[in-house]
N, C-alpha and C. Protein backbone atom coordinates (compact mmCIF):
# COMPACT_ATOMS: atom_id res chain seq x y z
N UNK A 1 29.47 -4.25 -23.89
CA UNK A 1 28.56 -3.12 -23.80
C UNK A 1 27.12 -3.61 -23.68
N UNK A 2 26.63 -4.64 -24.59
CA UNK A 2 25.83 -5.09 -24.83
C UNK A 2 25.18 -5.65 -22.84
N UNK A 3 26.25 -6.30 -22.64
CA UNK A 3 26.00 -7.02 -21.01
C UNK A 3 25.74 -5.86 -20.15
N UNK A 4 26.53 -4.79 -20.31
CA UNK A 4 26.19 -4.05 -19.00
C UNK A 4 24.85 -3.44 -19.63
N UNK A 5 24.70 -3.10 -20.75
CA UNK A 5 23.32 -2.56 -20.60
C UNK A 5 22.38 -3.73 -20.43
N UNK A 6 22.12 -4.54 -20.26
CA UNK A 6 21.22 -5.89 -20.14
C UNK A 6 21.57 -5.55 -18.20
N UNK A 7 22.53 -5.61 -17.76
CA UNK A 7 22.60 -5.65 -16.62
C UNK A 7 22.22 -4.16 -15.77
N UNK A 8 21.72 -3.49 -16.44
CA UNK A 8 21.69 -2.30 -15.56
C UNK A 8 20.08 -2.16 -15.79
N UNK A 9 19.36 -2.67 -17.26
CA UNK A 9 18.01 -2.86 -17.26
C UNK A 9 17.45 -3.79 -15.66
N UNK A 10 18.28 -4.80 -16.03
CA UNK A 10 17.60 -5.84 -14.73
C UNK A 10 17.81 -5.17 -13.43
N UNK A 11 19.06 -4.56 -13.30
CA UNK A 11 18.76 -3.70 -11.88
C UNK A 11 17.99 -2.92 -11.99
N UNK A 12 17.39 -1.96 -12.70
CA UNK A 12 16.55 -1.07 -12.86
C UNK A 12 15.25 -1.80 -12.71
N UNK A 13 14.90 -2.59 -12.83
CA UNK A 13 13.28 -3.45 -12.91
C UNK A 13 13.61 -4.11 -11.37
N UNK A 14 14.56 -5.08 -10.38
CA UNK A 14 14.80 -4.78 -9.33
C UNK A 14 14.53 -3.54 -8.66
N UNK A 15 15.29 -3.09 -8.69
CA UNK A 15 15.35 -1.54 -7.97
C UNK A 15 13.67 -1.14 -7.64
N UNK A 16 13.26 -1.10 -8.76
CA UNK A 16 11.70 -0.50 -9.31
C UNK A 16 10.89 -1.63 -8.49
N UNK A 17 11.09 -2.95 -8.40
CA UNK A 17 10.54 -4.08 -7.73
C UNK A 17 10.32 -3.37 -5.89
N UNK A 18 11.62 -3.58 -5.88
CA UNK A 18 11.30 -3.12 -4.71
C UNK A 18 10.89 -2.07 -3.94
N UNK A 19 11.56 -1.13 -4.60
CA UNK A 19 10.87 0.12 -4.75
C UNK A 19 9.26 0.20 -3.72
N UNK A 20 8.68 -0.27 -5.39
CA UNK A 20 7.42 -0.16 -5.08
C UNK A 20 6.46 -1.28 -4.16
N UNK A 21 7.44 -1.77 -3.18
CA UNK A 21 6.67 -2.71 -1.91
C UNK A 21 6.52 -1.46 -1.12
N UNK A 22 5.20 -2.14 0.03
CA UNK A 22 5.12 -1.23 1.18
C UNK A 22 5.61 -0.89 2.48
N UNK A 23 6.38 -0.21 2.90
CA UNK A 23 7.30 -0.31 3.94
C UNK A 23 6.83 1.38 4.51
N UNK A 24 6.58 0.89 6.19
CA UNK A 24 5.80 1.77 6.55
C UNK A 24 4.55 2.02 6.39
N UNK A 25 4.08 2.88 7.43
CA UNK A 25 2.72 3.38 7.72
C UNK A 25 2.44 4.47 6.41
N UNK A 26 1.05 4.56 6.88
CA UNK A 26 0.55 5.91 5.52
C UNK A 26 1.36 6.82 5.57
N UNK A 27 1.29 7.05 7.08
CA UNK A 27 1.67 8.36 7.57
C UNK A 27 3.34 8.46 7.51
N UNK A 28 4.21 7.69 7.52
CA UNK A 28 5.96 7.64 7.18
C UNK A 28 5.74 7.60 5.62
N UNK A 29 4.97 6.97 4.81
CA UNK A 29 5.01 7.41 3.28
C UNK A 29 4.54 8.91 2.54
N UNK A 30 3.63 9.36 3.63
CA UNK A 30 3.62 11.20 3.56
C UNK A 30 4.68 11.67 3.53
N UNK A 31 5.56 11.43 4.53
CA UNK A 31 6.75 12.23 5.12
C UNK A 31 8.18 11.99 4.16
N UNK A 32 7.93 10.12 3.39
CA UNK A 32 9.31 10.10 2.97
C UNK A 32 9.31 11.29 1.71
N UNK A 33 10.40 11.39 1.45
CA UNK A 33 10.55 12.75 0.62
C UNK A 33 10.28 12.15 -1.00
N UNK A 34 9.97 13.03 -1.46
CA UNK A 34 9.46 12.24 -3.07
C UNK A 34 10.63 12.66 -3.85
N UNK A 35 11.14 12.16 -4.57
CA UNK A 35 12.28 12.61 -5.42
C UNK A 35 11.62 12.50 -6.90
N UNK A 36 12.68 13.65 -8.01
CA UNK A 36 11.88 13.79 -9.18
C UNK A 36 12.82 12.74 -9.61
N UNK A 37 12.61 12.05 -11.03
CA UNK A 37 12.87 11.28 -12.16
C UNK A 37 14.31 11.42 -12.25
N UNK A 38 14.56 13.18 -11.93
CA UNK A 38 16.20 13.37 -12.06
C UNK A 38 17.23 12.75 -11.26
N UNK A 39 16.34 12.79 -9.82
CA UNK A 39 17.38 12.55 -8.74
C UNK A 39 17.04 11.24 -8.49
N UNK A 40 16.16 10.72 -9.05
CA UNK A 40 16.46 9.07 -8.99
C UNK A 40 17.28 8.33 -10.12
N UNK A 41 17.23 8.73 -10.95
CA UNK A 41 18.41 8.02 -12.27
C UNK A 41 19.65 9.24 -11.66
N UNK A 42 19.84 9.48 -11.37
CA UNK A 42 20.99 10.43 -10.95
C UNK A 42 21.78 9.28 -10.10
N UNK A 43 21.03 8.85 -9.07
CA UNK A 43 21.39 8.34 -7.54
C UNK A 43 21.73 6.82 -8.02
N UNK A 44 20.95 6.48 -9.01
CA UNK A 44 20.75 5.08 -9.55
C UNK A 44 22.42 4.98 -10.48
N UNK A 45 22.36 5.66 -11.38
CA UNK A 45 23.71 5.76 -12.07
C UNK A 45 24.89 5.80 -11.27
N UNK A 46 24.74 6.52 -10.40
CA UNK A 46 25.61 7.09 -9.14
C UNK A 46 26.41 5.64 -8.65
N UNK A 47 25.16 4.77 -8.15
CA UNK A 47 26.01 3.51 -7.95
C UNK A 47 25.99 2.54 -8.57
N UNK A 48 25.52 2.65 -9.61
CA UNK A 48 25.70 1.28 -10.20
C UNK A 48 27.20 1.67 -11.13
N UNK A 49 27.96 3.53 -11.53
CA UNK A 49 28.65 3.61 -11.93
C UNK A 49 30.13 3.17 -10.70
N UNK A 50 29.55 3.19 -10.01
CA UNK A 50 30.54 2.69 -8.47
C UNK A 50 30.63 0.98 -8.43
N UNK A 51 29.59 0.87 -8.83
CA UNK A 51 29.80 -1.35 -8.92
C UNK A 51 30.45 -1.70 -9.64
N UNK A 52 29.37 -0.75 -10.92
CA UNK A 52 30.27 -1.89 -12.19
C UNK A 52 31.38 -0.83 -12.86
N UNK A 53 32.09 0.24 -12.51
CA UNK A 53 32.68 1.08 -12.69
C UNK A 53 32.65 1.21 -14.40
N UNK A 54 31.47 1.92 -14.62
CA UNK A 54 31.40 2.55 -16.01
C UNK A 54 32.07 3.74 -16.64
N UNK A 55 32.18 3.56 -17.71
CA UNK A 55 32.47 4.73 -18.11
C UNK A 55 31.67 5.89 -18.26
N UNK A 56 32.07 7.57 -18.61
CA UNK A 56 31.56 8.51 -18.68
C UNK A 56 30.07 8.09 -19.92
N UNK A 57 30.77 7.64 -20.75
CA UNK A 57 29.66 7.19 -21.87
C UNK A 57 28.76 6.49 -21.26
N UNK A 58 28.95 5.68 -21.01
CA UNK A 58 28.00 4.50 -20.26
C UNK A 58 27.12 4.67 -19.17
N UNK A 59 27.95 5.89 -18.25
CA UNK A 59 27.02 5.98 -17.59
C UNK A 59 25.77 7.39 -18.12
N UNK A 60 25.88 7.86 -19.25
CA UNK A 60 25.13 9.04 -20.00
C UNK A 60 24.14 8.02 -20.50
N UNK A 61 24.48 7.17 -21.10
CA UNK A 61 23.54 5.85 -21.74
C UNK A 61 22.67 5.13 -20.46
N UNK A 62 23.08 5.01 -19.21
CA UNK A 62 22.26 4.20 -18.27
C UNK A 62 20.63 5.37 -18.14
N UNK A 63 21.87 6.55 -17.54
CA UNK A 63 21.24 7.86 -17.34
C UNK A 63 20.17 8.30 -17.76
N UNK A 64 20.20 7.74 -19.24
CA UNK A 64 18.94 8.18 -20.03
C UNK A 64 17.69 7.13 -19.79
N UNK A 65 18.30 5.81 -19.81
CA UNK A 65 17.12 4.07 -19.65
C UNK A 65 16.50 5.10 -18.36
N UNK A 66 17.53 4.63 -17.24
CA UNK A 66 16.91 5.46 -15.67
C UNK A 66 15.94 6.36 -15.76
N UNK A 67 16.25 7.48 -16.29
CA UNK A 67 15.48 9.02 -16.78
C UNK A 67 13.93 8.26 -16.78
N UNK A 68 14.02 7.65 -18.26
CA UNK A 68 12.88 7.41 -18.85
C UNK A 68 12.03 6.25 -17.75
N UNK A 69 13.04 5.42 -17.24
CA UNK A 69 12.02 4.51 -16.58
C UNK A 69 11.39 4.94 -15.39
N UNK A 70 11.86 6.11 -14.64
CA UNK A 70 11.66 6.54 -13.75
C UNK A 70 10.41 7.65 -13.60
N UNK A 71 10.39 8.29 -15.11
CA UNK A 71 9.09 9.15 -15.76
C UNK A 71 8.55 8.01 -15.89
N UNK A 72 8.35 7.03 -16.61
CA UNK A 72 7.06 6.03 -16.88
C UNK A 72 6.72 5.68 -15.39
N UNK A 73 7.64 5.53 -14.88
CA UNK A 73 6.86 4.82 -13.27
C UNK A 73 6.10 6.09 -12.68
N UNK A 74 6.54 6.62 -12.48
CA UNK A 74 6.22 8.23 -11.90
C UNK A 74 4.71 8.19 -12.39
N UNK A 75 4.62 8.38 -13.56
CA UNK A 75 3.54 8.76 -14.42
C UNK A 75 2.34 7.61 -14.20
N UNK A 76 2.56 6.41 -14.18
CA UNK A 76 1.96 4.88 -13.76
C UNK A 76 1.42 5.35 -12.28
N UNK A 77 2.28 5.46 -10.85
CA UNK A 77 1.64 5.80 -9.79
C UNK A 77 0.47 7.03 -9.74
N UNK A 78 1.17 7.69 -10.58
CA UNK A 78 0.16 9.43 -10.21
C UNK A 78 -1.36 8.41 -10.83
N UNK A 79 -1.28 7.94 -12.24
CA UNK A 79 -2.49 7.51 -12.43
C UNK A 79 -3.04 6.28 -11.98
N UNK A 80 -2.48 5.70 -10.93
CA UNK A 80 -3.08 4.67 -9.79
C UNK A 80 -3.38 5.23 -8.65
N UNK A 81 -2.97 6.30 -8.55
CA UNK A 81 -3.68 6.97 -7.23
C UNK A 81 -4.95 7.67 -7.29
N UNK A 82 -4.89 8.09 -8.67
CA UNK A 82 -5.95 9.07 -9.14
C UNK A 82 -7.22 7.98 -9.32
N UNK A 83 -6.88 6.96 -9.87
CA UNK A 83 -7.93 5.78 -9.84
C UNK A 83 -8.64 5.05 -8.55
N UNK A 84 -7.48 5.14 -7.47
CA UNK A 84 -8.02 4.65 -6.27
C UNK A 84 -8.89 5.78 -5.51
N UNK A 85 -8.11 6.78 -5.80
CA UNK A 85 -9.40 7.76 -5.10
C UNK A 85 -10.69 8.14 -5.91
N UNK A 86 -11.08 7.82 -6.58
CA UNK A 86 -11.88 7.65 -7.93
C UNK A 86 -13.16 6.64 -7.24
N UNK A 87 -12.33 5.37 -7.11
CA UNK A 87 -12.84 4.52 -6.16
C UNK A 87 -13.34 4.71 -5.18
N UNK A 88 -12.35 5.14 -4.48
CA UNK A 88 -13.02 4.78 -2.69
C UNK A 88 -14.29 6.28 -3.34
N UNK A 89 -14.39 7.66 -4.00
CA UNK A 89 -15.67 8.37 -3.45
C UNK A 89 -16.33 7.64 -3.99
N UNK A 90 -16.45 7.15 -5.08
CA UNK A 90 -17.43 6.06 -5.78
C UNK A 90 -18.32 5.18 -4.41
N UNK A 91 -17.26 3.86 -4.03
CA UNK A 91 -17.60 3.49 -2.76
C UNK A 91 -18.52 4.07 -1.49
N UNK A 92 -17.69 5.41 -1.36
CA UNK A 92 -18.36 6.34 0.23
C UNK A 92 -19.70 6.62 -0.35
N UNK A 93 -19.93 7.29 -1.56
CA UNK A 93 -21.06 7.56 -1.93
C UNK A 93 -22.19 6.70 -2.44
N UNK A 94 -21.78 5.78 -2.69
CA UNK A 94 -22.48 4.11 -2.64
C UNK A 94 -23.26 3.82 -1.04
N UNK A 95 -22.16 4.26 -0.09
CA UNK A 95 -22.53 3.37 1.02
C UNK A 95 -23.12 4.86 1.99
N UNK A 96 -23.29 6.15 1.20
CA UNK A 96 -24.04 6.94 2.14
C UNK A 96 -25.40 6.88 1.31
N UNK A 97 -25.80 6.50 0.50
CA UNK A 97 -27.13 6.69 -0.17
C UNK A 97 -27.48 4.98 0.56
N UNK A 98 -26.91 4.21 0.60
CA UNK A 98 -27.26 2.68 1.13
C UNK A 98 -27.63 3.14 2.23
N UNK A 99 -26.74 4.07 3.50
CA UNK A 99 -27.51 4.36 4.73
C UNK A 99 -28.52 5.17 4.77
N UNK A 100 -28.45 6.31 4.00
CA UNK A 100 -29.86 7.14 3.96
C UNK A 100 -31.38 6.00 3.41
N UNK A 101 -31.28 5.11 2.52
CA UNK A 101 -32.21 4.05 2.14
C UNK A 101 -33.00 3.29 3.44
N UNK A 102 -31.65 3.11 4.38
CA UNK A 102 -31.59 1.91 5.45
C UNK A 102 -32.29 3.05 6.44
N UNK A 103 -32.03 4.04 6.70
CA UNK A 103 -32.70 5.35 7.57
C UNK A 103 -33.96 5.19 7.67
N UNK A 104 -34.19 5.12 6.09
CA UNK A 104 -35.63 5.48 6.00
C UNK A 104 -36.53 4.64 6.44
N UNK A 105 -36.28 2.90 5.73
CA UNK A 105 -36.88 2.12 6.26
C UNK A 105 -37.05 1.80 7.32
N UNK A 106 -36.08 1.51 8.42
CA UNK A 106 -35.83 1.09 9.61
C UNK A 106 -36.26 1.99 10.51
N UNK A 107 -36.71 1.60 11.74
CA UNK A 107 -36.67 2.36 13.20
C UNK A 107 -35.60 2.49 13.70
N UNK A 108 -35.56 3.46 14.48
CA UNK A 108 -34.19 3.98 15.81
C UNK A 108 -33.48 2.55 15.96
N UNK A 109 -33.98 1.89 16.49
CA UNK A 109 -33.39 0.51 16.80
C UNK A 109 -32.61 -0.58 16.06
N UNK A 110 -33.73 -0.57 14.92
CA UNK A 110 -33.30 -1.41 14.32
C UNK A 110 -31.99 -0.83 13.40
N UNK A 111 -31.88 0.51 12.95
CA UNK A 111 -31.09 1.05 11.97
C UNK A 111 -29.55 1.08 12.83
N UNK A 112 -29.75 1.47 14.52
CA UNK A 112 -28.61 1.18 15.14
C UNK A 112 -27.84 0.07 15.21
N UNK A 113 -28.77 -1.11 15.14
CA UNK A 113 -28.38 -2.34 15.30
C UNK A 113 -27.67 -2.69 13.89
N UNK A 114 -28.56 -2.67 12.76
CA UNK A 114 -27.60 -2.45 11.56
C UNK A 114 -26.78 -1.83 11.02
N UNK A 115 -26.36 -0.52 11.70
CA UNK A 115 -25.38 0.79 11.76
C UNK A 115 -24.24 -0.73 12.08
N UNK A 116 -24.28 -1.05 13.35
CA UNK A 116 -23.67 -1.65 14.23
C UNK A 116 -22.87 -2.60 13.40
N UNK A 117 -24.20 -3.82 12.48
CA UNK A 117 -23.49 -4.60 12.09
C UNK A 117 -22.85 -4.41 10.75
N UNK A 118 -22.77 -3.69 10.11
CA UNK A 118 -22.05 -2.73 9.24
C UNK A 118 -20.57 -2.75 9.76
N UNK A 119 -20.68 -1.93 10.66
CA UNK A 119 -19.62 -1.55 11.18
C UNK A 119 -18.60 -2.96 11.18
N UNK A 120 -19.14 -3.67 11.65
CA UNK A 120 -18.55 -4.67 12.36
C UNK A 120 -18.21 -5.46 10.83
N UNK A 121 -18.86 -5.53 9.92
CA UNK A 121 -18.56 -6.07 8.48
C UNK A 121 -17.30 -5.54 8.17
N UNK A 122 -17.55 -4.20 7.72
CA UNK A 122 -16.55 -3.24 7.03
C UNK A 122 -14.87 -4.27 8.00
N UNK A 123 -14.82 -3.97 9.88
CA UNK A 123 -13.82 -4.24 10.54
C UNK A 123 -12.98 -5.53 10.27
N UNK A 124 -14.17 -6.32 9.42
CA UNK A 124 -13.72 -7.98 9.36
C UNK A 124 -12.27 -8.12 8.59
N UNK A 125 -11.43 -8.74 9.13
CA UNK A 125 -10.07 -9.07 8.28
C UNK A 125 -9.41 -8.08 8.50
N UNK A 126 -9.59 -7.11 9.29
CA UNK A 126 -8.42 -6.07 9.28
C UNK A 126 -8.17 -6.32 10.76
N UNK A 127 -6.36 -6.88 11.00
CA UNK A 127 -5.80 -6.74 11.83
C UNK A 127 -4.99 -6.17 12.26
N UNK A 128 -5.13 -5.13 13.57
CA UNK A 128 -3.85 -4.09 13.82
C UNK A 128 -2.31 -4.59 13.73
N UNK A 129 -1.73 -3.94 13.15
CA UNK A 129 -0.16 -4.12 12.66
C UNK A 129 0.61 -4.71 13.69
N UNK A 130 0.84 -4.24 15.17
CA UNK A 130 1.34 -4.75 15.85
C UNK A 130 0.37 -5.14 17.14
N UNK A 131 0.80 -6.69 17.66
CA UNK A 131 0.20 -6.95 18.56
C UNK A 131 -0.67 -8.52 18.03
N UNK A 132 -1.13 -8.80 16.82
CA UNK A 132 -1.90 -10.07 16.25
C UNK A 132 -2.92 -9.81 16.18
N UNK A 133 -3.81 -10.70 16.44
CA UNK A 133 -5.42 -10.55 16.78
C UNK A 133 -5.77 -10.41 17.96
N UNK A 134 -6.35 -9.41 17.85
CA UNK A 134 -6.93 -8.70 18.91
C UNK A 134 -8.78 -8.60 19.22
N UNK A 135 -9.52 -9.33 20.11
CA UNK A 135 -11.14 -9.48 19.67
C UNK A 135 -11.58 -7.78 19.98
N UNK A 136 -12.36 -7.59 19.21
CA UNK A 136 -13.35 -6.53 19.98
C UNK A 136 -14.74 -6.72 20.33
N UNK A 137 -14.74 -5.80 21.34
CA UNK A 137 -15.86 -5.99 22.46
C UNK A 137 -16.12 -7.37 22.96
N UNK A 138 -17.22 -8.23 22.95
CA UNK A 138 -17.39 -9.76 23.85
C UNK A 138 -17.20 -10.57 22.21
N UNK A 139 -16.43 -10.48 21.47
CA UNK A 139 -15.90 -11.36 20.36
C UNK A 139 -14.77 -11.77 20.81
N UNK A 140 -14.89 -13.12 20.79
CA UNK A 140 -13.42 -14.04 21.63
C UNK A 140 -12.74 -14.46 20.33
N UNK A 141 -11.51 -14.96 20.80
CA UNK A 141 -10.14 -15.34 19.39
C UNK A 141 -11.06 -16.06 19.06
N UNK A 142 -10.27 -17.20 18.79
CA UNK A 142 -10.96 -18.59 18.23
C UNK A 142 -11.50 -19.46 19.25
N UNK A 143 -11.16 -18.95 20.84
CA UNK A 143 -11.87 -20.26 21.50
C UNK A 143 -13.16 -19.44 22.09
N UNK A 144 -13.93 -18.74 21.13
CA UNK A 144 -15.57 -18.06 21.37
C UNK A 144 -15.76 -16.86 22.41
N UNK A 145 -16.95 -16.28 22.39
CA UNK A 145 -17.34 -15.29 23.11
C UNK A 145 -16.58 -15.40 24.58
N UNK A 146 -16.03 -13.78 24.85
CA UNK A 146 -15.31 -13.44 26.06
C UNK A 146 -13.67 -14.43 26.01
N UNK A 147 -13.54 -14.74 25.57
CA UNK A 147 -12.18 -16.06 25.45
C UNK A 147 -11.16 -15.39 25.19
N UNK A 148 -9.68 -15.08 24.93
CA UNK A 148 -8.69 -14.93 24.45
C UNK A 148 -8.27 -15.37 23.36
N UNK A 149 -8.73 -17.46 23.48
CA UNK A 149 -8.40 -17.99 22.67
C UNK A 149 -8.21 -19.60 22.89
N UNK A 150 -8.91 -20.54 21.70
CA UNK A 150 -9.21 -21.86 22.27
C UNK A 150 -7.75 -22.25 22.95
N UNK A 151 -6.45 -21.93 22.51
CA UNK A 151 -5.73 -23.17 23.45
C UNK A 151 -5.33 -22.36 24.82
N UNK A 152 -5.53 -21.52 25.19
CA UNK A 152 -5.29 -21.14 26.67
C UNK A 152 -3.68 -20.65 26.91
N UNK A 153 -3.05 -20.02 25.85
CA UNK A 153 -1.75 -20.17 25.92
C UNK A 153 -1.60 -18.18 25.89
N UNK A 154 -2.52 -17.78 26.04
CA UNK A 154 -2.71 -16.09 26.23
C UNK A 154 -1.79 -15.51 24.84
N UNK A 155 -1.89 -16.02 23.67
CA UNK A 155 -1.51 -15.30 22.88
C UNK A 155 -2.91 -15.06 22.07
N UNK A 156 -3.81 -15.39 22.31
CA UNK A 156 -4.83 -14.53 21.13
C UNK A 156 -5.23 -15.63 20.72
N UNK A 157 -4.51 -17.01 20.39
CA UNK A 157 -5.18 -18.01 19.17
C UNK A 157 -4.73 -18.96 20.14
């Protein structure tokens, strides 16, 4: 008794492992369907009572670990999301009083030009998902301005 509950904890912290990697776009994690606490220790019991073929007891006893671990996780994301968006207005509103500052001081020109290189900061390190590195505008891979890329082999690098 002792083993299968040791063994159904560790699948449960698995499960939950993977779980919570990122697979998919923002926009396919909108869409996947959210399930409550119930129907995930439900689904979870479901097969692990199919592996390790538990009993009725046993699987009321998993049922409940599941239940609960599945409310604590639940409860953990809602308040990591609530924190990240917390963040980023924190951030936006950081960096619209930084441009109204930069407005003021600067001329037409110069504030475009630093609009510009802003822009181009913020873009650094983010590479589109499919396809590699990709330069924008006259920014070459690694083999410099207008280039593809120093070894000439048309993949980007």
């Amino acid at each position: 008794m002792k083993r299968i509950t040791i063994l159904a904890v560790a699948a449960a912290l698995v499960t939950g492992t993977v779980s919570a990697q990122d697979f998919g776009s923002q926009e396919q994690r909108q869409r996947r369907q959210q399930f409550t606490p119930e129907q995930i220790a439900e689904r979870r019991v479901e097969n692990l009572g199919k592996t390790l073929e538990l009993s009725d007891e046993q699987k009321e006893a998993v049922y409940k670990i599941y239940l609960d671990n599945a409310a604590e996780q639940q409860k953990e994301m809602e308040e990591m999301r609530k924190a990240m968006q917390e963040q980023r207005e924190k951030r936006e509103a950081r960096m619209k009083a930084l441009d109204e500052q930069m407005q003021k001081i600067l001329d037409a020109s110069q504030y475009k030009k630093w609009s510009k290189q802003q822009q181009a900061q913020q873009n650094r390190g983010r590479f589109p998902m499919q396809g590699g590195f990709q330069p924008q505008g006259d920014e070459g891979g690694f083999g410099g301005p207008g280039e593809g890329g120093g070894f000439g082999n048309g993949m980007g690098f």
